[in-house]
N, C-alpha and C. Protein backbone atom coordinates (compact mmCIF):
# COMPACT_ATOMS: atom_id res chain seq x y z
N UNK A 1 6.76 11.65 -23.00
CA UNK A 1 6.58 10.68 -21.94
C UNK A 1 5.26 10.96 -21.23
N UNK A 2 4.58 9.80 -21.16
CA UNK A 2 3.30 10.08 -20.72
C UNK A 2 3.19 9.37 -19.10
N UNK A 3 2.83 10.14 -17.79
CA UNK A 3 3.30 9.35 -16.59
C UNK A 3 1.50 9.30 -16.25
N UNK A 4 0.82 8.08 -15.29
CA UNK A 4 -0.36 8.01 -14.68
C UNK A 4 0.04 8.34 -13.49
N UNK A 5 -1.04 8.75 -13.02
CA UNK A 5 -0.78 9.06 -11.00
C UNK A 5 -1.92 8.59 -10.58
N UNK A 6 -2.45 7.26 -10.09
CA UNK A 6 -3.67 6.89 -9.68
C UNK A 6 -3.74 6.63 -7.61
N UNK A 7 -4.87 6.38 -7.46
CA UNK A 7 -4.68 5.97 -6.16
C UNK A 7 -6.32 6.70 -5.43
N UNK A 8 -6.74 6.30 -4.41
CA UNK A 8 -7.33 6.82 -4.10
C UNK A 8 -8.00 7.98 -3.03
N UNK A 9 -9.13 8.19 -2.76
CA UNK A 9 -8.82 9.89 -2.15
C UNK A 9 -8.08 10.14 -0.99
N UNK A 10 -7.24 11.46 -1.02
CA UNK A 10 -6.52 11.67 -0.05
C UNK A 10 -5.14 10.65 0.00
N UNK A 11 -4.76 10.14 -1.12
CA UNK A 11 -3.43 9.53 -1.30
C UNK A 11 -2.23 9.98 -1.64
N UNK A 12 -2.76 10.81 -2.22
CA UNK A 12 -1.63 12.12 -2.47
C UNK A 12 -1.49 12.18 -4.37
N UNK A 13 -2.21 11.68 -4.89
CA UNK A 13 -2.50 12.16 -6.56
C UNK A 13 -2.22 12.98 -6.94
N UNK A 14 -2.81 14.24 -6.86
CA UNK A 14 -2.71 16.04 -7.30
C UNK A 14 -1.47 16.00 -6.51
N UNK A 15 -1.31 15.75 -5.56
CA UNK A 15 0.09 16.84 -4.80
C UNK A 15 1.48 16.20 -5.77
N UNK A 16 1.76 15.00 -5.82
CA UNK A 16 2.60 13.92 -6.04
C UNK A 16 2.94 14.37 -7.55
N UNK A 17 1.41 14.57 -8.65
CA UNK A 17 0.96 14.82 -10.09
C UNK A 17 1.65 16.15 -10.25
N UNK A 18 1.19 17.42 -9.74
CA UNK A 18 1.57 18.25 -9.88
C UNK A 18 3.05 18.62 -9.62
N UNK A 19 3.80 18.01 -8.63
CA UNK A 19 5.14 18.30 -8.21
C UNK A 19 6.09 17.65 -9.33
N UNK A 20 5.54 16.18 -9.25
CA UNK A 20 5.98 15.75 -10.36
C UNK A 20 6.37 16.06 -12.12
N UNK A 21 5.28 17.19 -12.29
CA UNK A 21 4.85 17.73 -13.63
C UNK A 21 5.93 18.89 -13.29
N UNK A 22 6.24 19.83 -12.92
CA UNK A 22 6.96 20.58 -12.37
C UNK A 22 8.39 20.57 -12.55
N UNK A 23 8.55 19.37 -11.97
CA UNK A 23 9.94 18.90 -11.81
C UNK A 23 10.68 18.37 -12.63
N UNK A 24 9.68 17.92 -14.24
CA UNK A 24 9.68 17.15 -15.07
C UNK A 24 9.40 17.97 -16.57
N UNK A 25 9.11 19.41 -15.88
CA UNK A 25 8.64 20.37 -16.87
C UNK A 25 7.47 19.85 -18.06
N UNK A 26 6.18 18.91 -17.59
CA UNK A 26 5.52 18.79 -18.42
C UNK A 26 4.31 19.12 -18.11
N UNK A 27 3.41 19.24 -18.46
CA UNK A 27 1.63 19.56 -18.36
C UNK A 27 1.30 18.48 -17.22
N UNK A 28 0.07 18.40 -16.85
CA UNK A 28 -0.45 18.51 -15.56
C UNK A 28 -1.84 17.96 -15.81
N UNK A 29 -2.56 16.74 -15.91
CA UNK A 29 -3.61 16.61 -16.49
C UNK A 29 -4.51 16.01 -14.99
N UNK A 30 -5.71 16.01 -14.90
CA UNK A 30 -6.30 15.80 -13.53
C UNK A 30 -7.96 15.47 -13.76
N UNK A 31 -8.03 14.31 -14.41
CA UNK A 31 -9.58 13.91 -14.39
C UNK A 31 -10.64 14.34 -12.87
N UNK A 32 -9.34 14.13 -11.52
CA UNK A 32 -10.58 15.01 -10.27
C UNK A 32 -10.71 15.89 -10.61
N UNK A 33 -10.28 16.73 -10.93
CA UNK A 33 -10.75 18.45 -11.53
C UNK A 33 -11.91 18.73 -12.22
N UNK A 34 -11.72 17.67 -13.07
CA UNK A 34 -12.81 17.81 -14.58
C UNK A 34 -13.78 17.55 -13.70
N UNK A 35 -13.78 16.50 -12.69
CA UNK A 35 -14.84 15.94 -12.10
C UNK A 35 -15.20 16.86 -10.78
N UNK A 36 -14.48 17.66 -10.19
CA UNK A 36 -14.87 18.57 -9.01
C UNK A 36 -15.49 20.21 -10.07
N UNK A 37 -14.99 20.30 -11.36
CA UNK A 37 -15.31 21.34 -12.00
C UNK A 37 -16.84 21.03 -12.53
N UNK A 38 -17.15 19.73 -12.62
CA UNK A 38 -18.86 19.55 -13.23
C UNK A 38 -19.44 19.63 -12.45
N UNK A 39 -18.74 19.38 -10.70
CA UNK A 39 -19.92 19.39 -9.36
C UNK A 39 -20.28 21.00 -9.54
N UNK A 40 -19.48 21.41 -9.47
CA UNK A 40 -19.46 23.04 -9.23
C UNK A 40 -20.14 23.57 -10.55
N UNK A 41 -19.98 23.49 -11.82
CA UNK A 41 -21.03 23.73 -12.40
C UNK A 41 -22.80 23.17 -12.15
N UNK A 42 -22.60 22.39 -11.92
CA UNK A 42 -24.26 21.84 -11.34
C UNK A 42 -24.61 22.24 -10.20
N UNK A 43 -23.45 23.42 -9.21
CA UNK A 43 -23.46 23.61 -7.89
C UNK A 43 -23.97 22.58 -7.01
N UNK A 44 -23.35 21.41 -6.90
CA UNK A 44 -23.23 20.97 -6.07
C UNK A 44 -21.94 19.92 -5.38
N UNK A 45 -22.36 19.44 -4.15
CA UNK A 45 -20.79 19.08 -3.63
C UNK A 45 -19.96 18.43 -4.04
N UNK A 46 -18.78 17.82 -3.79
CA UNK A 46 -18.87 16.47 -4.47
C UNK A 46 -19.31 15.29 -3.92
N UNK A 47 -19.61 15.27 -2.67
CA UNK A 47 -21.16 14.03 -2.39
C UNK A 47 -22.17 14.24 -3.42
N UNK A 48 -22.73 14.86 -3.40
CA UNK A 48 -24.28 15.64 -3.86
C UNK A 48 -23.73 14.64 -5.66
N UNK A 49 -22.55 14.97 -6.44
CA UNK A 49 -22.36 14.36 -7.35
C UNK A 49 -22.48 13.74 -8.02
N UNK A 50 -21.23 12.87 -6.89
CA UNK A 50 -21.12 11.32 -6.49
C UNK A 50 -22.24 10.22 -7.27
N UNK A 51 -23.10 11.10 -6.10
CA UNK A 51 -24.44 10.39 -5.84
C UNK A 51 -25.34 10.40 -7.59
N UNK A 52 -24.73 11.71 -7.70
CA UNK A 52 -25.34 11.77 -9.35
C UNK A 52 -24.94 10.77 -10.23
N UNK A 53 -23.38 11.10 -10.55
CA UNK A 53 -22.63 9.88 -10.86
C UNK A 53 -23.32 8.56 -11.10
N UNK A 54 -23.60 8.27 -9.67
CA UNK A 54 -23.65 7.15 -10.07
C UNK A 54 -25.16 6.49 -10.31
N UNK A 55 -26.04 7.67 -10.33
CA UNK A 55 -27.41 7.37 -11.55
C UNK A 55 -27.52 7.52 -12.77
N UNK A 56 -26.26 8.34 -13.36
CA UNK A 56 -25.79 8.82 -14.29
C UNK A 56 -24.76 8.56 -15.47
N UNK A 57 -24.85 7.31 -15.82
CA UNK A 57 -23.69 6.64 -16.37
C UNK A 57 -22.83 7.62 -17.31
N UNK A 58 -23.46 8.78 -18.12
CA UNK A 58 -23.01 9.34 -18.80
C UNK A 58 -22.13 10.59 -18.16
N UNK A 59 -21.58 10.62 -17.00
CA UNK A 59 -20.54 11.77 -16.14
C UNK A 59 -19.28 10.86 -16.56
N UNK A 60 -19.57 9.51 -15.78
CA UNK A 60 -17.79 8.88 -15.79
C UNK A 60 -17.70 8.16 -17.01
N UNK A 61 -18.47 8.19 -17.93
CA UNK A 61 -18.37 7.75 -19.56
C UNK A 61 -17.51 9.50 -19.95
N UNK A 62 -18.21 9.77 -19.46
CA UNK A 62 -17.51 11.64 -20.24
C UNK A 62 -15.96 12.13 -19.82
N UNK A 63 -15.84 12.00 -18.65
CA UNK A 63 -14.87 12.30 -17.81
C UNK A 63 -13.97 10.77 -18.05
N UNK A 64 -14.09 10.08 -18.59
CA UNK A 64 -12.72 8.91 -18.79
C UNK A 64 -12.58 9.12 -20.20
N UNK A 65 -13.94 9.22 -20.84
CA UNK A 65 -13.09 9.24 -22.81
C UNK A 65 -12.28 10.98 -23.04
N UNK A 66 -12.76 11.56 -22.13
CA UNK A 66 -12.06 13.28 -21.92
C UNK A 66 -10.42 12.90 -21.65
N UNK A 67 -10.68 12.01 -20.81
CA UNK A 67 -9.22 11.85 -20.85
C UNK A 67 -8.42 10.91 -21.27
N UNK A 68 -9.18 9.96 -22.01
CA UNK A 68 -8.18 9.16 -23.17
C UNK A 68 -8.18 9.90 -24.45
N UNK A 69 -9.09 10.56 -24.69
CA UNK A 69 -8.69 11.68 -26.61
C UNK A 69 -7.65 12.41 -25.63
N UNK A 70 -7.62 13.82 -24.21
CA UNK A 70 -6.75 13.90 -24.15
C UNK A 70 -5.36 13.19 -24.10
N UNK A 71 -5.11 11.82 -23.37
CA UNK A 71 -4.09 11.51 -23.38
C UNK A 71 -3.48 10.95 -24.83
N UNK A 72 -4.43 10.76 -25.94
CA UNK A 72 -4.04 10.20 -27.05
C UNK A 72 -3.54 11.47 -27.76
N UNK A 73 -3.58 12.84 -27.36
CA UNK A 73 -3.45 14.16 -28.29
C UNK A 73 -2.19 14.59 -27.66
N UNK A 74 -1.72 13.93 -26.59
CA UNK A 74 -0.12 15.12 -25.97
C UNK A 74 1.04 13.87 -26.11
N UNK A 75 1.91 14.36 -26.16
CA UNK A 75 3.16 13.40 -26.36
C UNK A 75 3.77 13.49 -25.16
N UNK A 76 3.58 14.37 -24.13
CA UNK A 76 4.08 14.99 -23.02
C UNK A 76 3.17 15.29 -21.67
N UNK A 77 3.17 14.71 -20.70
CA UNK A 77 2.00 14.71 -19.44
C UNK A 77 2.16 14.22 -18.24
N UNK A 78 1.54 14.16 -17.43
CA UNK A 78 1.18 13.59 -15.72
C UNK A 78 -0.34 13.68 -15.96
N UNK A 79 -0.51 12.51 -16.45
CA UNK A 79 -1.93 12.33 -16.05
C UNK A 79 -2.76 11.77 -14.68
N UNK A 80 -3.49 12.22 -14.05
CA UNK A 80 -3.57 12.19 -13.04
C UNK A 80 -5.12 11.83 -12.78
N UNK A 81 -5.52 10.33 -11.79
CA UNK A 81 -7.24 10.39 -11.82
C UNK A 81 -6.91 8.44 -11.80
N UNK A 82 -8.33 8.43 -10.69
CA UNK A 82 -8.46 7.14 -10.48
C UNK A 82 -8.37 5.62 -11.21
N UNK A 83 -8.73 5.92 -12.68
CA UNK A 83 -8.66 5.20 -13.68
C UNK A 83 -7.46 5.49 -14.71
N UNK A 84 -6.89 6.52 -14.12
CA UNK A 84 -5.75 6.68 -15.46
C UNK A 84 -5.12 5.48 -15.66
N UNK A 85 -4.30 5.28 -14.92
CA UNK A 85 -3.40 3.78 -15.26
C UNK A 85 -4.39 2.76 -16.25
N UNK A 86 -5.57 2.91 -16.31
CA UNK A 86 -6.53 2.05 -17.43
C UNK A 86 -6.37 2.20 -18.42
N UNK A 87 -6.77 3.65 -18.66
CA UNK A 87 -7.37 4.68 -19.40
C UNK A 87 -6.01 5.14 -20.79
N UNK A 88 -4.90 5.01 -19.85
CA UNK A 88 -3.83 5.56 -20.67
C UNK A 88 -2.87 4.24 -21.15
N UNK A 89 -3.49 3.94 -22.08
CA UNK A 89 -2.72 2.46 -22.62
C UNK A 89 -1.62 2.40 -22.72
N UNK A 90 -1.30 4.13 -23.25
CA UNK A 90 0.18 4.21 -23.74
C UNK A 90 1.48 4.97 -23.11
N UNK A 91 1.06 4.33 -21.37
CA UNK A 91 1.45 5.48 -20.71
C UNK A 91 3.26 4.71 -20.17
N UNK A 92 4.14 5.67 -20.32
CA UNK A 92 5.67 5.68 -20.23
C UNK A 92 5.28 4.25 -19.26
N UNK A 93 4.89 4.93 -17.85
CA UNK A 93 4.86 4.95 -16.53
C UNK A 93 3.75 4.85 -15.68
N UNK A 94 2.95 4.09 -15.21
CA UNK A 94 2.28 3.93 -14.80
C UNK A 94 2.03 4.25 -13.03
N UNK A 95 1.45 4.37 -11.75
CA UNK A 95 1.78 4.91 -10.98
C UNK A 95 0.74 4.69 -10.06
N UNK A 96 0.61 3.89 -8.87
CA UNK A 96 -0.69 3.88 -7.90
C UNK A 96 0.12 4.20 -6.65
N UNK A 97 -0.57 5.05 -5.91
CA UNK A 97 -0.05 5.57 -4.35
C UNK A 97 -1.41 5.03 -3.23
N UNK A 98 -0.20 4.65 -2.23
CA UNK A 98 -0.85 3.98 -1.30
C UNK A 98 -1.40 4.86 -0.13
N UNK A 99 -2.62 5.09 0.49
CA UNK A 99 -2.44 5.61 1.67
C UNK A 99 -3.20 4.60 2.76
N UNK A 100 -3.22 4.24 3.96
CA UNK A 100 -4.62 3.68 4.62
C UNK A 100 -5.74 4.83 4.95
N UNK A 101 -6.30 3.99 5.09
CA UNK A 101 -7.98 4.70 5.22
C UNK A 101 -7.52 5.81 6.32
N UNK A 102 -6.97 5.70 7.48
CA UNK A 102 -6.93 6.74 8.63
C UNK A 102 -6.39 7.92 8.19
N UNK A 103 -5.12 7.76 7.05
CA UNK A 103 -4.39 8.72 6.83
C UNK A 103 -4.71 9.62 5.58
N UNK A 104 -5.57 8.99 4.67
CA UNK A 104 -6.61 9.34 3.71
C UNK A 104 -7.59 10.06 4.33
N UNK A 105 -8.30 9.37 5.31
CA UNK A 105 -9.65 10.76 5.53
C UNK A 105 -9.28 11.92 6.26
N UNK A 106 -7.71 11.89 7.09
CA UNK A 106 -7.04 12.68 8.04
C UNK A 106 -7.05 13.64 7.40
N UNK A 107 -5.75 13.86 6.13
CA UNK A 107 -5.45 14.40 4.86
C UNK A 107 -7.01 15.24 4.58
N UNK A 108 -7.90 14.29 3.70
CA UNK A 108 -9.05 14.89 3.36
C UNK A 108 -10.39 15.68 4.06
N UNK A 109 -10.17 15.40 5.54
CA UNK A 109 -10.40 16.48 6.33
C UNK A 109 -9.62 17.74 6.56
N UNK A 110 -8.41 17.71 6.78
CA UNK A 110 -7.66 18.71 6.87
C UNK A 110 -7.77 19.61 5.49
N UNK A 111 -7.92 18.92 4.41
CA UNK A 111 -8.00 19.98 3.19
C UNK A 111 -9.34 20.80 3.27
N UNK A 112 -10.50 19.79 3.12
CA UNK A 112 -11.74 20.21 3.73
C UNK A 112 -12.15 20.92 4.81
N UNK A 113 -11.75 21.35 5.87
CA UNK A 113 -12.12 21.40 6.92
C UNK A 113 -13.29 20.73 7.82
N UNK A 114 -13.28 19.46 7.39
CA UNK A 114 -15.03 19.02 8.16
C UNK A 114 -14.10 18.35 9.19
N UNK A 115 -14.87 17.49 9.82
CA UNK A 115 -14.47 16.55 10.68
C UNK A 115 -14.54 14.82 10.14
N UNK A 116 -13.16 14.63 10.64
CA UNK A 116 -12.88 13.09 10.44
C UNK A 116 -13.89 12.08 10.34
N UNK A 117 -14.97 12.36 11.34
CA UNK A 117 -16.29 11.10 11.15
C UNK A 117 -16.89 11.46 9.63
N UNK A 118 -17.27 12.79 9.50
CA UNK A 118 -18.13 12.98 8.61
C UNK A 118 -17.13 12.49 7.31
N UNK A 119 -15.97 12.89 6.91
CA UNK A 119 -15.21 12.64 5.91
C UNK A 119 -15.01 11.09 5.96
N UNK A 120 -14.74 10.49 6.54
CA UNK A 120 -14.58 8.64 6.69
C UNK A 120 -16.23 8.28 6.17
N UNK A 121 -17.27 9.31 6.45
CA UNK A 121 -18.31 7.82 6.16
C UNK A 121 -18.43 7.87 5.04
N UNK A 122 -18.13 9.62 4.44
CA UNK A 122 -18.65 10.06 2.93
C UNK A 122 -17.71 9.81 1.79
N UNK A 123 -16.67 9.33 2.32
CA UNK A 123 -15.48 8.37 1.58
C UNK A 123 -15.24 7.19 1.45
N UNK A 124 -15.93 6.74 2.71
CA UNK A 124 -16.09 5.41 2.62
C UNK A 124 -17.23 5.19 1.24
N UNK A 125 -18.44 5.49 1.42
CA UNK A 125 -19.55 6.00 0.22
C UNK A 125 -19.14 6.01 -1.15
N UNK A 126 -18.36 6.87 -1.12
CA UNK A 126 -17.96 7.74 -2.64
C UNK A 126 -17.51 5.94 -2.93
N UNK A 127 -16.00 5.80 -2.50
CA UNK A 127 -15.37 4.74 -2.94
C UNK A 127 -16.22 3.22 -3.48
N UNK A 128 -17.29 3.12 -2.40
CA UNK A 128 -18.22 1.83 -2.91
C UNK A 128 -18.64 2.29 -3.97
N UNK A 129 -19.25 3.36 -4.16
CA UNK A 129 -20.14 3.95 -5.74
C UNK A 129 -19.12 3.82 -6.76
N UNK A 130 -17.80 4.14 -6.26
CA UNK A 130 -16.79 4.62 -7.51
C UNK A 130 -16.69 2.72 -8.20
N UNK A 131 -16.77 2.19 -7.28
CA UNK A 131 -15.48 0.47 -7.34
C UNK A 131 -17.12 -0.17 -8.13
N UNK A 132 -18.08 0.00 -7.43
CA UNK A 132 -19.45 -0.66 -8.29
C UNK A 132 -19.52 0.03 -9.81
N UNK A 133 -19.38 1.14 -9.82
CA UNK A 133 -19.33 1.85 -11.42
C UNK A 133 -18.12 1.48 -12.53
N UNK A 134 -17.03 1.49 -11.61
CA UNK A 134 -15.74 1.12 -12.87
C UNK A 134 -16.13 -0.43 -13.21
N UNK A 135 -16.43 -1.14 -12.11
CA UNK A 135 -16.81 -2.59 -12.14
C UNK A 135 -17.97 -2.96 -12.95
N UNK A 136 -18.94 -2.19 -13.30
CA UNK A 136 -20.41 -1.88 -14.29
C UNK A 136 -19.66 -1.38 -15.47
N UNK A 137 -19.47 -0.42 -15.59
CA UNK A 137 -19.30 0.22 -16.79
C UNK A 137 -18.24 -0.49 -17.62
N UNK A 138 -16.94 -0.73 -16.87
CA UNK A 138 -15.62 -1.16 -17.75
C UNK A 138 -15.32 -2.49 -17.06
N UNK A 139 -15.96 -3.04 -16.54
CA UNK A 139 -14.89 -4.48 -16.13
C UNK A 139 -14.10 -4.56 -15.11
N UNK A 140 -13.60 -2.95 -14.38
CA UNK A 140 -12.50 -2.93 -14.08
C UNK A 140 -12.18 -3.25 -12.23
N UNK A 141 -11.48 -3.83 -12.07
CA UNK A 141 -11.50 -3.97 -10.22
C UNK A 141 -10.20 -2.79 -10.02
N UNK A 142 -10.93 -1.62 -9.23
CA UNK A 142 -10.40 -0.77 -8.87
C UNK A 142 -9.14 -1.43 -8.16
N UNK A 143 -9.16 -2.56 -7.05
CA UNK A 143 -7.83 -3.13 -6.36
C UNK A 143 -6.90 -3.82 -6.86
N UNK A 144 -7.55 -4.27 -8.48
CA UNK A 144 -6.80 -4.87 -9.43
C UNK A 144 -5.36 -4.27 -9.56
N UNK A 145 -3.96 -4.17 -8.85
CA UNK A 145 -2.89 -3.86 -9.52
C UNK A 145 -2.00 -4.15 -10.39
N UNK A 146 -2.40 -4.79 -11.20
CA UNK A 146 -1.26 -5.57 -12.06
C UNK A 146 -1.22 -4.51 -13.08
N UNK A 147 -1.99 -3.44 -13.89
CA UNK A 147 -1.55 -2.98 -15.00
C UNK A 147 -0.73 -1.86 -14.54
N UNK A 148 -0.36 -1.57 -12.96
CA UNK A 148 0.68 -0.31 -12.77
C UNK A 148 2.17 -1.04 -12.91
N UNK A 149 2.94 -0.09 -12.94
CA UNK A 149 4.65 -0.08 -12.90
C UNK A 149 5.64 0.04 -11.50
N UNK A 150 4.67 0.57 -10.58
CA UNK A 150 4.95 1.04 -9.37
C UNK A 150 3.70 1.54 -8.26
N UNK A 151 4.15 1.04 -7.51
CA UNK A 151 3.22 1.29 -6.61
C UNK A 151 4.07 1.96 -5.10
N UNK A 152 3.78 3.27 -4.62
CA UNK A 152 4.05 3.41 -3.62
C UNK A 152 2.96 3.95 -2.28
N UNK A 153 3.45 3.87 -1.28
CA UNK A 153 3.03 3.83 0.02
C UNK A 153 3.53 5.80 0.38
N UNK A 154 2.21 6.12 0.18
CA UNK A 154 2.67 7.55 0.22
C UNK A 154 2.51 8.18 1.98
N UNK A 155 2.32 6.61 2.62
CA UNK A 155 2.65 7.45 3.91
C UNK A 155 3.62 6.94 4.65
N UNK A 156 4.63 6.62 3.84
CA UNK A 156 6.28 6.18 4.16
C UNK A 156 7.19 7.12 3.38
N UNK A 157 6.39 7.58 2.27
CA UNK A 157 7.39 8.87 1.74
C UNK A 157 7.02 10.65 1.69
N UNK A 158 7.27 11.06 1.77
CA UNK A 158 6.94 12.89 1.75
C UNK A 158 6.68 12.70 -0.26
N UNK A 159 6.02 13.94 -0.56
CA UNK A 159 5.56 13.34 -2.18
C UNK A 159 7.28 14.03 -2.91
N UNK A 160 7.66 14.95 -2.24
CA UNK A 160 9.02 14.95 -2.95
C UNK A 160 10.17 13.33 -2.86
N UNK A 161 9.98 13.29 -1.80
CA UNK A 161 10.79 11.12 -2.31
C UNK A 161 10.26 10.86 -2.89
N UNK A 162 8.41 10.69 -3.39
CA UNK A 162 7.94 9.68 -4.15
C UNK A 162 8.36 10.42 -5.81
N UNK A 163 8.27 11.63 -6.04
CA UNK A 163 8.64 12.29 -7.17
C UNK A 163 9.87 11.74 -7.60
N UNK A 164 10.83 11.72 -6.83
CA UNK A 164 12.62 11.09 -7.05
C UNK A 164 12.52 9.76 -7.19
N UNK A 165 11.78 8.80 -6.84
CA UNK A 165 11.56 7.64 -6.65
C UNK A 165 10.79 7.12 -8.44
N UNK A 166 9.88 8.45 -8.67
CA UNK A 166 9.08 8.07 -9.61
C UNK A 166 10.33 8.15 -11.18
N UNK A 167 10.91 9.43 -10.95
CA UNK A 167 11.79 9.91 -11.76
C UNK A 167 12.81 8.74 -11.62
N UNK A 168 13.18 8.16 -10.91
CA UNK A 168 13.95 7.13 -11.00
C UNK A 168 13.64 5.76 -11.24
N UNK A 169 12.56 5.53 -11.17
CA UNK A 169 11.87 4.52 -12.19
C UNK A 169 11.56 4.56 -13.59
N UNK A 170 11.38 6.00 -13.93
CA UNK A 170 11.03 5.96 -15.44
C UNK A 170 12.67 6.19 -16.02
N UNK A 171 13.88 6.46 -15.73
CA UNK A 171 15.00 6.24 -16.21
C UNK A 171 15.18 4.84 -16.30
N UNK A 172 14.60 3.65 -15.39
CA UNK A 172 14.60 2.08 -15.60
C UNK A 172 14.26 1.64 -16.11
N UNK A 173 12.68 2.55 -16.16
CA UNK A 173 11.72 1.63 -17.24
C UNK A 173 11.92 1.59 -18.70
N UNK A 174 12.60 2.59 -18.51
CA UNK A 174 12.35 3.20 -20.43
C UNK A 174 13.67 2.13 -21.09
């Protein structure tokens, strides 16, 4: 069973992905990683990136076909990353989490430690670069929801409901 976890930053993806994988006893897959692991090899932030990114067509060409050969090679996963629900044609379960903007940069300050202004403008940023690139490169409208299965509002549930919630959709779906 192959599950997507999409949504955007500070929605609760990794936390939701990982608990989920856990609970479900399967692997754990996370295109932000791949993508916070190339900032850090190039030492730099993930603004500093971003910004690369998106002069760079060949990062999110690398980092999305990375994770369609992976998702085409496991029979078993939580794939996890902004485009998965695209990316993974053949996925059980599909999966977008909701947060609003206040409770997204709250979250992503608190992980970060910066402050709320600075995190809101540089997210606000990231997100235009991200929605102009999927929209260039693949066609794709990041707000487009129709190819998910479920969509939840992850600041009406703690990520353990949304895990039970998720697990109880893929017993429906299947």
């Amino acid at each position: 069973m192959k599950i997507t976890i999409s949504g955007l930053p500070g929605s609760g993806t990794t936390t939701t992905g990982k608990l989920l994988s856990e609970k479900l006893g399967i692997p754990f897959y996370s295109a932000g990683e791949i993508f916070r692991k190339m900032a850090r090899e190039k030492n730099m932030t993930i603004e500093q990136f971003s910004e690369y990114a998106r002069r760079n067509e060949d990062v999110d060409r690398m980092i999305d076909s990375t994770q369609r050969e992976m998702a085409g090679k496991i029979k078993d996963g939580v794939i996890e990353g902004r485009l998965s629900g695209w990316m993974v044609e053949d996925a059980t379960l599909k999966v977008w989490l909701y947060a609003g903007e206040k409770t997204r940069y709250r979250r992503i300050s608190m992980r970060e430690g910066r402050s709320f202004e600075e995190i809101a403008r540089i997210t606000r940023l990231r997100e235009k670069s991200e929605r102009e690139r999927y929209r260039k490169y693949y066609g794709i409208d990041i707000d487009d929801m129709s190819v998910y299965h479920l969509i939840l509002n992850s600041e009406k549930f703690t990520p353990e409901d949304m895990v039970r919630i998720i697990i109880c959709s893929i017993d429906e779906h299947e």
